[in-house]
C-alpha atoms as a PDB file:
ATOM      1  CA  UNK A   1      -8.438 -13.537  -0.672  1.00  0.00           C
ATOM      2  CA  UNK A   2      -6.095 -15.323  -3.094  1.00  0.00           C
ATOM      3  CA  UNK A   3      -6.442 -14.921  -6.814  1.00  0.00           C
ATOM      4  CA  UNK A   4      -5.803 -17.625  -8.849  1.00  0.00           C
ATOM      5  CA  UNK A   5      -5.402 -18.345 -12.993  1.00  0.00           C
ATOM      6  CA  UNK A   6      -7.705 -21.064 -12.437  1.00  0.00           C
ATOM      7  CA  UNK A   7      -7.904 -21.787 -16.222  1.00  0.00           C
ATOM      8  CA  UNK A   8      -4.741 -21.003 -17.151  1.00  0.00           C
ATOM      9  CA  UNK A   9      -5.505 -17.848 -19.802  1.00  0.00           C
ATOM     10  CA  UNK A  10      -3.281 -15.644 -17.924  1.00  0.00           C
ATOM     11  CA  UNK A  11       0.303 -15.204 -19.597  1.00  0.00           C
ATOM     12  CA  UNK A  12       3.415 -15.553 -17.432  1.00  0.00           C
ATOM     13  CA  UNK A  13       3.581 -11.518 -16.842  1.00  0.00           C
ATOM     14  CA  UNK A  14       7.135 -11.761 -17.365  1.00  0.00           C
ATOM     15  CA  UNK A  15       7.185 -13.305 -20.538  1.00  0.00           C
ATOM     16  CA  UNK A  16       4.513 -11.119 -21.287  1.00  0.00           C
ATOM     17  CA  UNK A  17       6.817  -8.528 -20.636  1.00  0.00           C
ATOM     18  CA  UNK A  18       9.576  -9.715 -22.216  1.00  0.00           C
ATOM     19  CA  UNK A  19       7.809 -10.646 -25.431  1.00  0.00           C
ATOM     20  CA  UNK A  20       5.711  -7.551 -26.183  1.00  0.00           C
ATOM     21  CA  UNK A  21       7.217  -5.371 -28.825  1.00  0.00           C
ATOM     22  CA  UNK A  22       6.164  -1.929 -26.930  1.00  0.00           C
ATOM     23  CA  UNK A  23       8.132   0.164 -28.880  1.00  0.00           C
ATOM     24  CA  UNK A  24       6.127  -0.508 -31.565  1.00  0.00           C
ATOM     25  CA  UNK A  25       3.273   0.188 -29.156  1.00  0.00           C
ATOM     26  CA  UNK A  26       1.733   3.984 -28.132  1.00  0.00           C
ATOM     27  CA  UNK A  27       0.691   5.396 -25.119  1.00  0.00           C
ATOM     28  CA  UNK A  28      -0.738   8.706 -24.869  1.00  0.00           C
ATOM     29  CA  UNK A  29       3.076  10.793 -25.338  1.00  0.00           C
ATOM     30  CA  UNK A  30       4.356   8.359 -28.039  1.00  0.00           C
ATOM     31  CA  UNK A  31       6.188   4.995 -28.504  1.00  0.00           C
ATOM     32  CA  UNK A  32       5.740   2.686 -25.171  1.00  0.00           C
ATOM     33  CA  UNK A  33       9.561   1.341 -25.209  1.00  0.00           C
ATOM     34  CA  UNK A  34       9.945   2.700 -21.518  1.00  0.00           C
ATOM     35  CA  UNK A  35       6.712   0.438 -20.112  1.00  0.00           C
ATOM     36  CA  UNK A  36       8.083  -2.812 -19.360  1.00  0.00           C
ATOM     37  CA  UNK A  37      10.244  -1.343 -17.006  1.00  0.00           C
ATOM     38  CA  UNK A  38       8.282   0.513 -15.016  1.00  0.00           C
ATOM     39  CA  UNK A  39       5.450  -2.144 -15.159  1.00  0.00           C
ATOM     40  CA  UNK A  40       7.604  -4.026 -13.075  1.00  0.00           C
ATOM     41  CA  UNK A  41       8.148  -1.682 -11.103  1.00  0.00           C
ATOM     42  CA  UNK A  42       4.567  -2.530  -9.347  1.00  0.00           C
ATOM     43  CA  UNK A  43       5.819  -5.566  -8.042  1.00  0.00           C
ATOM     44  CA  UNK A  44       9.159  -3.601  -6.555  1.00  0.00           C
ATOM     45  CA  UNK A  45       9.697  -3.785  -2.838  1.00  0.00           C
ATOM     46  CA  UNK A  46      10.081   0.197  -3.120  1.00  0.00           C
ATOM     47  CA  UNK A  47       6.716   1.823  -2.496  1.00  0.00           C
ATOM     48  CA  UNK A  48       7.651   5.092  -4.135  1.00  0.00           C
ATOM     49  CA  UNK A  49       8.712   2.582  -7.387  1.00  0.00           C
ATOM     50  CA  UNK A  50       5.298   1.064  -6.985  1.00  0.00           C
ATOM     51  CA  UNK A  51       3.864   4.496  -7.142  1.00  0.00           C
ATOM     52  CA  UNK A  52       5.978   5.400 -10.625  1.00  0.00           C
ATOM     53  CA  UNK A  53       4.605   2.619 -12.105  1.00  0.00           C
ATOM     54  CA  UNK A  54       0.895   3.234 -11.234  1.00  0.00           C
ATOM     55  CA  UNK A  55       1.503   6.754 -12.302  1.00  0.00           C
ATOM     56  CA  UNK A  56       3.041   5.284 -15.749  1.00  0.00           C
ATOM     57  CA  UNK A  57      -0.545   3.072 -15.983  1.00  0.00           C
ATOM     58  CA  UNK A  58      -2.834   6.144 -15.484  1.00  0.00           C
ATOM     59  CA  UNK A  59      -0.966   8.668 -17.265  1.00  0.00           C
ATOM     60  CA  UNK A  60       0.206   7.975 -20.549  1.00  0.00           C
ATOM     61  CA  UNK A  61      -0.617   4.271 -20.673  1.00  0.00           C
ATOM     62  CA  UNK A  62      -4.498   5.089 -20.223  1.00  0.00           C
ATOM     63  CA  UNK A  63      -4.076   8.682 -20.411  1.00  0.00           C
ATOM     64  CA  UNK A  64      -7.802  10.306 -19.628  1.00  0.00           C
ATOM     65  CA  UNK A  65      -9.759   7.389 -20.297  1.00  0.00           C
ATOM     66  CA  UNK A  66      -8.499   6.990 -23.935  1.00  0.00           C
ATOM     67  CA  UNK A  67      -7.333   2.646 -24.440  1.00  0.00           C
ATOM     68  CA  UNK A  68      -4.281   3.249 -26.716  1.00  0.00           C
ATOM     69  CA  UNK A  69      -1.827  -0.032 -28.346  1.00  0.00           C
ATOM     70  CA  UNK A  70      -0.323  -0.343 -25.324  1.00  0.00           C
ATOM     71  CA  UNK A  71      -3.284  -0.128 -23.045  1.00  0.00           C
ATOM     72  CA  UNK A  72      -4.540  -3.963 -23.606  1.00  0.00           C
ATOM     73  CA  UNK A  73      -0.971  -5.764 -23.151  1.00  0.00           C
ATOM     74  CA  UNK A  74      -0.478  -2.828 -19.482  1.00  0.00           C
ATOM     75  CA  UNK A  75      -4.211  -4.131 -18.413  1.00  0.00           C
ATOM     76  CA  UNK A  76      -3.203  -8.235 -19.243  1.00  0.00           C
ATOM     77  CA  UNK A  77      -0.293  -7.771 -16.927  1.00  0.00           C
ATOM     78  CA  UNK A  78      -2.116  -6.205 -14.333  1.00  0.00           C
ATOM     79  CA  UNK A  79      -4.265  -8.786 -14.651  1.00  0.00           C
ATOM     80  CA  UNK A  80      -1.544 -11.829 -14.500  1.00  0.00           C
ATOM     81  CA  UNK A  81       0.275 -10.110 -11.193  1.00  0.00           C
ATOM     82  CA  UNK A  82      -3.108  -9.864  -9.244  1.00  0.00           C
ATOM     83  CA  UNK A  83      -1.996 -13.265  -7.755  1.00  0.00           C
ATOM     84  CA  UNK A  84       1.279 -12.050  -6.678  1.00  0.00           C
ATOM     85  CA  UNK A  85       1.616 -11.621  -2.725  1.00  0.00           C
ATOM     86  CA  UNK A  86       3.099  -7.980  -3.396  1.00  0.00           C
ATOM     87  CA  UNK A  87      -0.058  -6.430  -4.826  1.00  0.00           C
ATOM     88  CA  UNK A  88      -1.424  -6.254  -1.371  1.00  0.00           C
ATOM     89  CA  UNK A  89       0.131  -2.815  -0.910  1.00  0.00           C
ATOM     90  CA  UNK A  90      -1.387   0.541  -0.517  1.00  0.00           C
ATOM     91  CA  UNK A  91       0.505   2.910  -2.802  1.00  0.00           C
ATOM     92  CA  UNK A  92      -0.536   6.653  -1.369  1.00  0.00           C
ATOM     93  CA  UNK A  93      -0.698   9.097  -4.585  1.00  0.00           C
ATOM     94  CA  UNK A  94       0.763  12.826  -5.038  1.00  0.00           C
ATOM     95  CA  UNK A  95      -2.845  13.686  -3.288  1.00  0.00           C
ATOM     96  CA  UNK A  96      -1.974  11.510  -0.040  1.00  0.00           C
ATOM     97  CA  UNK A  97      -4.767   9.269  -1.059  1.00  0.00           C
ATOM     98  CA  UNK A  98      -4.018   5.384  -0.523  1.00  0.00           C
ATOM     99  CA  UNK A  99      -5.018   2.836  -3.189  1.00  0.00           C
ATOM    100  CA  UNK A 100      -4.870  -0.955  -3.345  1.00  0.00           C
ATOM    101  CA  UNK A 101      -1.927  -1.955  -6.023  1.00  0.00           C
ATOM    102  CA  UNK A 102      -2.519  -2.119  -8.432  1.00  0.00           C
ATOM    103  CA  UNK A 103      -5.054   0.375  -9.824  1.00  0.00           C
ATOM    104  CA  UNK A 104      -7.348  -1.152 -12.584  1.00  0.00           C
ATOM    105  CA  UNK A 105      -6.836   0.539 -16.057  1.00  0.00           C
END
């Protein structure tokens, strides 16, 4: 299956990346400077990066269910990469449990 912006509301996840203040953003342990990095990170060609940044977007991004500043802009990039070829990975947690990348926040 192929996902497509079909109307175009999507933002180009890297400018969305790029033009998010996040470190005036929170996640769950404080100021979300560190995010845009490791959101990339899910579109790495490195499984165990893949796996740092789905860690990242459960725990402190949406840290026990709680939607924090930097939740929204985290789950809009998700959503703009769901298109991209790499997401079709399974990304194995600390558990050995395999889930579809990326996990929904």
């Amino acid at each position: 299956m192929t996902i497509t912006d079909v109307d175009g509301l999507l933002p180009d996840p890297w400018d969305l990346l790029a033009g998010t203040d996040w470190a005036s953003l929170e996640h769950a342990y404080g100021p979300a400077a560190g995010t845009p990095a490791l959101l990339a990170g899910l579109l790495a060609d490195d499984a165990g990066t893949q796996a740092r940044a789905l860690r990242h977007l459960d725990d402190p991004v949406h840290h026990q269910n709680t939607l924090y500043s930097a939740t929204v802009p985290a789950a809009v990039y998700v959503a703009a990469i769901l298109g991209d070829p790499r997401t079709d990975t399974a990304v194995v947690d600390r558990e050995g449990r395999a889930f579809p990348l990326p996990l929904p926040c």
